[in-house]
Structure formats: structure tokens, C-alpha cells
Protein backbone atom coordinates (compact mmCIF):
# COMPACT_ATOMS: atom_id res chain seq x y z
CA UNK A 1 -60.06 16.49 39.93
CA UNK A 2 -61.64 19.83 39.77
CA UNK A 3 -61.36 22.39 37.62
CA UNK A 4 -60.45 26.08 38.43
CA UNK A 5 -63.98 27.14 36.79
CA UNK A 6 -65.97 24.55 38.77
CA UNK A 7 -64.26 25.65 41.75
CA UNK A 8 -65.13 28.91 41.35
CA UNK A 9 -68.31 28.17 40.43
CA UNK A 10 -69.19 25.82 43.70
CA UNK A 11 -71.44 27.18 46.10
CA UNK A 12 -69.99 28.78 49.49
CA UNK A 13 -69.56 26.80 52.25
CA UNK A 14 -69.70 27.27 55.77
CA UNK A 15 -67.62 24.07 56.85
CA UNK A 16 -64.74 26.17 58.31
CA UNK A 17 -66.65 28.43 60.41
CA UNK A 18 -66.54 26.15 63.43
CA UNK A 19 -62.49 26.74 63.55
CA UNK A 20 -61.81 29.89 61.83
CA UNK A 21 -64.98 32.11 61.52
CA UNK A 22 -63.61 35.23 59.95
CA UNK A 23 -62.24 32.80 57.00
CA UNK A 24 -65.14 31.55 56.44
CA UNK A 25 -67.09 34.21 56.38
CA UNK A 26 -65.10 35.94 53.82
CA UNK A 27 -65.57 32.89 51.45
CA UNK A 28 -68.73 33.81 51.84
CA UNK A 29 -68.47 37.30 51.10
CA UNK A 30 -66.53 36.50 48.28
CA UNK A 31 -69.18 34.29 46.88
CA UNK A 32 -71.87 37.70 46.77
CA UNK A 33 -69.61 38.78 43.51
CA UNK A 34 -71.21 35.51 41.13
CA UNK A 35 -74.44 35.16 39.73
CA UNK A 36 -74.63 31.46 40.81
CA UNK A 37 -73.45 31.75 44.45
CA UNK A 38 -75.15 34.85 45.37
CA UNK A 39 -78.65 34.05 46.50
CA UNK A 40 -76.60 30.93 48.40
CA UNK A 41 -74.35 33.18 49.50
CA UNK A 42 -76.91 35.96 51.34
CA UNK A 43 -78.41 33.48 53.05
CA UNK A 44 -75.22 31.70 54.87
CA UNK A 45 -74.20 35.02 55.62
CA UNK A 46 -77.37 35.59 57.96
CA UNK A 47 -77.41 32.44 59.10
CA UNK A 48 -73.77 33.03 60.60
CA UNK A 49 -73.61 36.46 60.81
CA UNK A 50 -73.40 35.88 65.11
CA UNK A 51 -70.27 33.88 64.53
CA UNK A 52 -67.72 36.60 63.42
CA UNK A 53 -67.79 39.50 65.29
CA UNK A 54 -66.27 41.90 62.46
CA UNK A 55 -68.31 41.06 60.44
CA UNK A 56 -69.50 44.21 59.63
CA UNK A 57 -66.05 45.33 59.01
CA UNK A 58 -65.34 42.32 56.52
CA UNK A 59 -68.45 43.26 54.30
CA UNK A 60 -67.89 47.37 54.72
CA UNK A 61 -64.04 46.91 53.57
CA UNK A 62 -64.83 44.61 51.23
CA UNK A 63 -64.76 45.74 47.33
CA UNK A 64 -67.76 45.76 45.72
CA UNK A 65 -69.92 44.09 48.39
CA UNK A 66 -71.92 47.12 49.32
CA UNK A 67 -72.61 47.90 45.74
CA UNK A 68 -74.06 44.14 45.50
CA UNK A 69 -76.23 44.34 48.59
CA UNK A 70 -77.64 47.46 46.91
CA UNK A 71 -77.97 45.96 43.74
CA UNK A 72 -80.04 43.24 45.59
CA UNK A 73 -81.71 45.73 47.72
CA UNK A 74 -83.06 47.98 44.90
CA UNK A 75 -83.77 45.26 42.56
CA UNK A 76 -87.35 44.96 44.69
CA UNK A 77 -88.36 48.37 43.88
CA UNK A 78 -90.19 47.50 40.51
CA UNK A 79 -91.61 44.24 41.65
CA UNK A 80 -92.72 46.46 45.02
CA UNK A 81 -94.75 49.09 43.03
CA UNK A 82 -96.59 46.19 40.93
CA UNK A 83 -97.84 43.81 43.65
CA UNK A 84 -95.34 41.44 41.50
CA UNK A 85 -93.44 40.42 44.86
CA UNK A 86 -92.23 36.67 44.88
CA UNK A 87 -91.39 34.75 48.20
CA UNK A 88 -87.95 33.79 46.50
CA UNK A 89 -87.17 37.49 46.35
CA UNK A 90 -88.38 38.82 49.14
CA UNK A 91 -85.99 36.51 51.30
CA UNK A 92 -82.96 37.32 49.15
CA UNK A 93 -83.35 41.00 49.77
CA UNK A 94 -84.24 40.19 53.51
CA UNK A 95 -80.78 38.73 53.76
CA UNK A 96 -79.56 42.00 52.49
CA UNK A 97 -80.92 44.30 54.76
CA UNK A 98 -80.19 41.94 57.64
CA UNK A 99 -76.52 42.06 56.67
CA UNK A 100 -77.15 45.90 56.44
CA UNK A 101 -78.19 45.97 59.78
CA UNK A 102 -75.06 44.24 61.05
CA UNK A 103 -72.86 47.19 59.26
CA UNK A 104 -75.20 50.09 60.99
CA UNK A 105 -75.32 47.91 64.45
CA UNK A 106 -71.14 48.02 64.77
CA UNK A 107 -69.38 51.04 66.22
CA UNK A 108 -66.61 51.20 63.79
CA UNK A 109 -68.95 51.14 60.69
CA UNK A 110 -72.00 52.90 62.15
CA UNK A 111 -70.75 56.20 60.96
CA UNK A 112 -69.54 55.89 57.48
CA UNK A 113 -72.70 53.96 57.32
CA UNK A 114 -74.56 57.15 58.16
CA UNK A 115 -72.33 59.60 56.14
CA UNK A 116 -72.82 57.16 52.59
CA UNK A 117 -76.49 57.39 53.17
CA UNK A 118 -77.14 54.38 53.17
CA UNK A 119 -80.54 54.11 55.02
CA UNK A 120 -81.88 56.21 52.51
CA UNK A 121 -82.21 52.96 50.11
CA UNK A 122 -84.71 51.24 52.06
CA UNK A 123 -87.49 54.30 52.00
CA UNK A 124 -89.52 52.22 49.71
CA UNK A 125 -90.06 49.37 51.96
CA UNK A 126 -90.45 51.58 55.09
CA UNK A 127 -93.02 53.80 52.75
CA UNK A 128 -95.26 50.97 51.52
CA UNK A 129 -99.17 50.75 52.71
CA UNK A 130 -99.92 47.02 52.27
CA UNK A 131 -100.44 44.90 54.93
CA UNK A 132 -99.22 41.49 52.88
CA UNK A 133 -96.97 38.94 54.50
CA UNK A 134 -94.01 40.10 51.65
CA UNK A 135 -94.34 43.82 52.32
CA UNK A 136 -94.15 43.54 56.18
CA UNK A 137 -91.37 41.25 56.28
CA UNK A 138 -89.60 44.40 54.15
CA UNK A 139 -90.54 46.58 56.41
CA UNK A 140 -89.82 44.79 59.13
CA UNK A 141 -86.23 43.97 57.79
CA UNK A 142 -86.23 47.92 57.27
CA UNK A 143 -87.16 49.28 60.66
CA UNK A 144 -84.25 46.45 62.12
CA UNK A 145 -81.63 48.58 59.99
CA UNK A 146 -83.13 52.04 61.81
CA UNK A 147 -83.75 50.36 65.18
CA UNK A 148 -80.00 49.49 65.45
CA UNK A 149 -78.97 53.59 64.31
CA UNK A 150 -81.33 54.17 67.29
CA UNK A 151 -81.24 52.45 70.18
CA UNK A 152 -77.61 53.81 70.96
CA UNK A 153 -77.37 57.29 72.58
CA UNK A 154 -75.63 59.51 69.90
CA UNK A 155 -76.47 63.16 68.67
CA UNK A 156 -74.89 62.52 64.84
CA UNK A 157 -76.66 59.85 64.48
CA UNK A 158 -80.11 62.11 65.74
CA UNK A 159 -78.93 64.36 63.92
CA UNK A 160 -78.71 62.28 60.70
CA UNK A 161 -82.31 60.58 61.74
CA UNK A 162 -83.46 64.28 61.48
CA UNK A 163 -82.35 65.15 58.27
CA UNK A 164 -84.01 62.22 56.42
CA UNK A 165 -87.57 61.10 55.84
CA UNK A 166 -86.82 58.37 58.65
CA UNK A 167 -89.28 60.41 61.28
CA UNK A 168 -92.36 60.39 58.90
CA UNK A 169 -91.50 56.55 57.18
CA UNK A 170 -91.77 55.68 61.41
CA UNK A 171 -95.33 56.84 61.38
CA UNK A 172 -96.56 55.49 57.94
CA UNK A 173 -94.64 52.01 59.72
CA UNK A 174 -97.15 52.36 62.93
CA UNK A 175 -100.25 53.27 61.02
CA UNK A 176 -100.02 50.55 57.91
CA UNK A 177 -97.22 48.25 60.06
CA UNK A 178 -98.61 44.72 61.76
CA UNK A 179 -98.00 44.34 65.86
CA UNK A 180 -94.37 43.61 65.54
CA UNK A 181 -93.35 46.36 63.01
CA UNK A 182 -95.22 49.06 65.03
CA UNK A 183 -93.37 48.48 67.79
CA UNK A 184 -89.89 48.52 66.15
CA UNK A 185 -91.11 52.05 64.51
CA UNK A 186 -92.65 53.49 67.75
CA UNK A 187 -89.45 52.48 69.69
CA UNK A 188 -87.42 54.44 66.78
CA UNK A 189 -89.76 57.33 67.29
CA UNK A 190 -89.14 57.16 71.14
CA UNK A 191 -85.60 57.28 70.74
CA UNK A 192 -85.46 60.24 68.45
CA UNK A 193 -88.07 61.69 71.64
CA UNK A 194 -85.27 61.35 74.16
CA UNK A 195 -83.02 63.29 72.86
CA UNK A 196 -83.81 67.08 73.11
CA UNK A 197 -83.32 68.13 69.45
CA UNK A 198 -85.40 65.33 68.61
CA UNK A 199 -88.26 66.38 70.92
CA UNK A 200 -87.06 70.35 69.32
CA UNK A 201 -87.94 69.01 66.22
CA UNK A 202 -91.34 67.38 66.71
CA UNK A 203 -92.65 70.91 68.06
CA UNK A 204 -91.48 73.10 65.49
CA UNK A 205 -94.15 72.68 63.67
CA UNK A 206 -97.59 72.47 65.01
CA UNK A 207 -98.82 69.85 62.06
CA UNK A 208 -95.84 67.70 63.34
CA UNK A 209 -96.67 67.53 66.61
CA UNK A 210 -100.02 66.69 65.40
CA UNK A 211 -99.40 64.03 63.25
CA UNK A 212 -96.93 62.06 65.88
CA UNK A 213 -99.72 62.78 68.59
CA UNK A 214 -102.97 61.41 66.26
CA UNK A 215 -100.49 58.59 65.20
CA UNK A 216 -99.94 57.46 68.73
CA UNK A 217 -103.41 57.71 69.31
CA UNK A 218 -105.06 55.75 66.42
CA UNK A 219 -102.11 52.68 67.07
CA UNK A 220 -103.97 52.35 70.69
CA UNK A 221 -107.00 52.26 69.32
CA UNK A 222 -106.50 49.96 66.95
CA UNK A 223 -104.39 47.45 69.34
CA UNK A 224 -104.27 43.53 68.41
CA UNK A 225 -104.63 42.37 71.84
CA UNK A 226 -104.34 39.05 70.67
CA UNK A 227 -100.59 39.79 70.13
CA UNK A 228 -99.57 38.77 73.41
CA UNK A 229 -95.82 38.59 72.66
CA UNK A 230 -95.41 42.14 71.20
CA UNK A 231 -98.06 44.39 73.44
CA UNK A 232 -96.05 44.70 76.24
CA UNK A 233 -93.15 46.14 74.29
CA UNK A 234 -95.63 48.54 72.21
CA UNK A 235 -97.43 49.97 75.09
CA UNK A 236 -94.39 50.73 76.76
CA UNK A 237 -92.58 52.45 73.95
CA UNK A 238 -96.33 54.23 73.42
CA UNK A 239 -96.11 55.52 76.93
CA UNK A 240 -92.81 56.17 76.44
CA UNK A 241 -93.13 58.73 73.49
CA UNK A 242 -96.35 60.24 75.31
CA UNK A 243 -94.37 61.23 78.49
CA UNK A 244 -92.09 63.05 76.16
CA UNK A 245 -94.49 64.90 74.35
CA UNK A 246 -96.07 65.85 77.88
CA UNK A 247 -92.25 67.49 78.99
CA UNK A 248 -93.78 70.40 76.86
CA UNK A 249 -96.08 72.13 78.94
CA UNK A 250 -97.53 74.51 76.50
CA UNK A 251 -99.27 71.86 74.67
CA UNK A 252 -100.21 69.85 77.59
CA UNK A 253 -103.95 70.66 77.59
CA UNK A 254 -103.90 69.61 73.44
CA UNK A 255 -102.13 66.23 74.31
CA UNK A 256 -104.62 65.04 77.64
CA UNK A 257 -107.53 65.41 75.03
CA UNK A 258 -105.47 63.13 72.52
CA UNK A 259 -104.86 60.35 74.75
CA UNK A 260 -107.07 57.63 74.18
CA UNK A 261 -108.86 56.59 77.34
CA UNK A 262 -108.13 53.19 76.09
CA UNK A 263 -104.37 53.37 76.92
CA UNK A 264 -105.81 53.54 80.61
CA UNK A 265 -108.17 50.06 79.88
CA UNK A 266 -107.75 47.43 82.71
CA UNK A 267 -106.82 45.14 79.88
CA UNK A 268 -103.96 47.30 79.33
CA UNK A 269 -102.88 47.79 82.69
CA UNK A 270 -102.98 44.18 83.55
CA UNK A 271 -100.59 43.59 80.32
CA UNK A 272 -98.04 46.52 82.28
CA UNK A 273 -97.89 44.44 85.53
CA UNK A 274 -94.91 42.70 84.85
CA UNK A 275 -93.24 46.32 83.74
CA UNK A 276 -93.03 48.26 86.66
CA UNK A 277 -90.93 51.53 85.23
CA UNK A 278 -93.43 51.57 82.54
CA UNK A 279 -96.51 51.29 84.99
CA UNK A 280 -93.99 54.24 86.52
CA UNK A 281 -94.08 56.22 83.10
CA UNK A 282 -97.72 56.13 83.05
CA UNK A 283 -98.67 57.19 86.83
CA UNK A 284 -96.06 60.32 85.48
CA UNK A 285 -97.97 60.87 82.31
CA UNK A 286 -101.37 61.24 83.84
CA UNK A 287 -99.61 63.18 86.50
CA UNK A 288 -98.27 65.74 83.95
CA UNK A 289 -101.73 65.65 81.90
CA UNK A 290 -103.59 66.32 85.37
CA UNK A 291 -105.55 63.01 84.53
CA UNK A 292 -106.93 61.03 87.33
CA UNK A 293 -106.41 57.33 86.91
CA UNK A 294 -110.00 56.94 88.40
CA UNK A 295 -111.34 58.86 85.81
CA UNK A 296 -111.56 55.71 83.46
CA UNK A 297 -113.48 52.42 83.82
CA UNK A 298 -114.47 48.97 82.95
CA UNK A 299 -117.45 47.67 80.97
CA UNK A 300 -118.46 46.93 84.89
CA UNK A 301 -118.19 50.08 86.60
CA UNK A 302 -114.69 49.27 88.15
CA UNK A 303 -111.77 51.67 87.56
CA UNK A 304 -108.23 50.21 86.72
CA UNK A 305 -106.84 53.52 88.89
CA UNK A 306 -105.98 50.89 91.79
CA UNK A 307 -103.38 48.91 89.19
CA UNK A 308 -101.99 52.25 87.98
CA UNK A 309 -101.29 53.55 91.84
């Protein structure tokens, strides 16, 4: 027979989840609160996090839970600063942010997600300069909390993105970032773009506007083209942020001498073939920048104008 203690003690399990998810999952949730079903716990939860659609509800209304996923979540910042980052711990707090991402990805806990802040907790991961397997899979983890505050159409949460350090962190993530994390960051960046007080705010200041335009322009330039997977998705969220910028036709004539002819490479175009609104953005960009698509050309002599047309 077992004891109430060992009971307690046992780690989570996931065995009811087939028949009644949301019971299951708050076993789970429960099992966050102890020190020896924790680390157990984190990771079931992202493993099944698909299979109960609140969720994000369960962990928000939950007491305590936040406060643990914090606890979990901040607990990196020492090791961060010292290069003391184990694999053991950089999965635990993984598992945190991704059930962060889950509470800022749901409409009813998007908002009071916003309004407690809560983004603001993961500036050290989205701030960090090392390249290291452990600090981009932070990072990564990081820009997946933003990206979901993003990618739906809604001024407050602009608004909030505004307010915070979330616009610069972007650019640090597509300047230090690997393939996979620039992209997340540049789509974030795009986002923010399309809406009108977000492209308001990137002008307002002249060294803004500057920093988002060289930023855009050094992550061409320094394009893995081995990453076949993620280049697609980068160049269009690239060309995506550039036609923005070019909506402003006062600083028009700055931007076409930012551009980097490279964006224009047949190597890039080719990549675009399979994307025709982005192929689409581009023909508008150089339209808008008064840039003929002939005007660029291979290591042969051959333009890639004839793919952009």
C-alpha cells in the first residue's frame, strides 16, 4: 500500500490524458509546486501541451504556477552571465518559456499576459551575444513567446511591443541570432512594420530608422545559404520589412542605397520561386526604390531581372 507522502511524492503522470486531457494536465500542473516532480513535471507539460486546449487557462488560473515558471525562468540569469550554462538547465527553462508561450498564444490570457509584464522576464535571453547551442535555444524559446504576441493583428498588443525593449532585443536576435532565430525576430519586426504606429515609431528617430535599415542589411549579407529550410521564410519576412520602410517616401533615396544588391542575387531569387507574393513584394520594392531588376548580375554576366519580372 502506499503512503500519502509517497504519493505525493510520485512523479506526474500522463496516463489519463488519452480520456480526460484537462485532468491530466492539471496533475501535471500540480506537480510544478514540488522540488522532486518539477523538472518531470515541465517537461510532460510540453510534451502534451497540444492535447488540452485551455491549457493556458489551467496554468494562468492556477495558484502559484506563474510564480514557479518564473522562478525557473530567472534561475538562468546567473548561470547566463558566467558561460556556466548546463544542458540539464537549459531544457528545464525551455519547458518554461514554451509553456509561456502557450499562455501569450491564447486569446483569453493574451492580455493579462501583456498587462503583468510578463515578456519583460525573458530580456536576458533575447539580449545575449553568443552564438552557443545553449544560448540560441534561449533565444529561440524567447522569440517563440514574442512571435505568438505578434503574429495576431492587435494595436494593444503593438502598443505594448512599443513600450518595451522588445523592438531593439529583435535586432540584437537578427545580428547575433543563428538562421532560425533571425527569422522568428525579423518576422516580429515585420509585424510591428505593418501596423502604422509601428512603422510611426521606427521613423521618429532618424538613428532608429538607421539601425533597423543597417540591421536588415548586414542579415543579407551575411546569409547561410546552406540553411535551406529557413531562407525562404527569412527572405520573405526581409522583403517584407523593406517594402514597409519604402511606404515612406522621404527616406526612399537613403533606403535604395541600403539595400544590399545581394537581396537581388539569382541565388536568392531562385530560393523565392516557390513564393510568388513575396517575388510580388520584391518587383514592388524595387518599384518604390526606382531600382531596375536588370541593374544586378551574376558572376557570369546574366541578370536575375527575368526571375524577378
Amino acid at each position: 500500500m502506499v503512503s500519502g507522502a509517497a504519493a505525493a511524492a510520485a512523479p506526474p503522470s500522463v496516463d489519463g490524458l488519452t480520456h480526460n486531457a484537462t485532468a491530466g494536465i492539471t496533475r501535471l500542473i500540480r506537480g510544478l509546486d514540488s522540488d522532486e516532480t518539477r523538472d518531470q513535471s515541465l517537461d510532460l507539460l510540453c510534451k502534451n501541451r497540444q492535447t488540452c486546449d485551455n491549457l493556458a487557462i489551467l496554468l494562468w488560473d492556477s495558484f502559484g504556477t506563474m510564480k514557479v515558471l518564473l522562478e525557473v525562468i530567472t534561475s538562468a540569469y546567473r548561470p547566463l552571465l558566467s558561460d556556466n550554462l548546463t544542458d540539464k538547465a537549459v531544457t528545464k527553462v525551455c519547458n518554461a518559456i514554451a509553456l509561456l508561450q502557450s499562455v501569450a498564444s491564447h486569446p483569453d490570457t493574451k492580455m493579462p499576459f501583456i498587462r503583468a509584464t510578463m515578456p519583460v522576464y525573458l530580456y536576458p535571453f533575447l539580449n545575449s551575444k553568443s552564438g552557443e547551442r545553449n544560448y540560441e535555444c534561449l533565444r529561440l524559446t524567447s522569440l517563440g513567446v514574442i512571435g505568438s504576441l505578434a503574429k495576431v493583428d492587435d494595436p494593444e498588443v503593438v502598443e505594448y511591443l512599443l513600450s518595451t525593449q522588445i523592438f531593439p532585443s529583435c535586432l540584437r536576435c537578427m545580428e547575433f541570432g543563428r538562421t532560425l532565430s533571425k527569422t522568428v525576430a525579423t518576422f516580429i519586426i515585420y509585424r510591428i512594420l505593418l501596423n502604422e504606429e509601428g512603422l510611426k515609431y521606427c521613423f521618429i528617430l532618424a538613428e532608429r530608422y538607421l539601425s533597423v535599415s543597417q540591421c536588415l542589411a548586414k542579415l543579407i549579407d551575411q546569409l547561410d545559404e546552406e540553411d535551406e529550410e529557413n531562407l525562404p521564410r527569412l527572405l520573405r519576412n526581409v522583403i517584407g520589412c523593406y517594402l514597409r520602410l519604402s511606404e515612406n517616401q522621404r527616406t526612399r533615396p537613403q533606403l535604395a542605397s541600403y539595400i544590399p544588391w545581394k537581396l537581388m542575387d539569382y541565388k536568392n531569387i531562385n530560393i523565392l520561386q516557390g513564393d510568388p507574393e513575396s517575388l510580388g513584394n520584391l518587383r514592388q520594392l524595387l518599384c518604390n526604390l526606382k531600382i531596375s531588376p536588370g541593374s544586378t548580375t551574376r558572376s557570369n554576366g546574366d541578370s536575375p531581372g527575368s526571375l524577378i519580372r
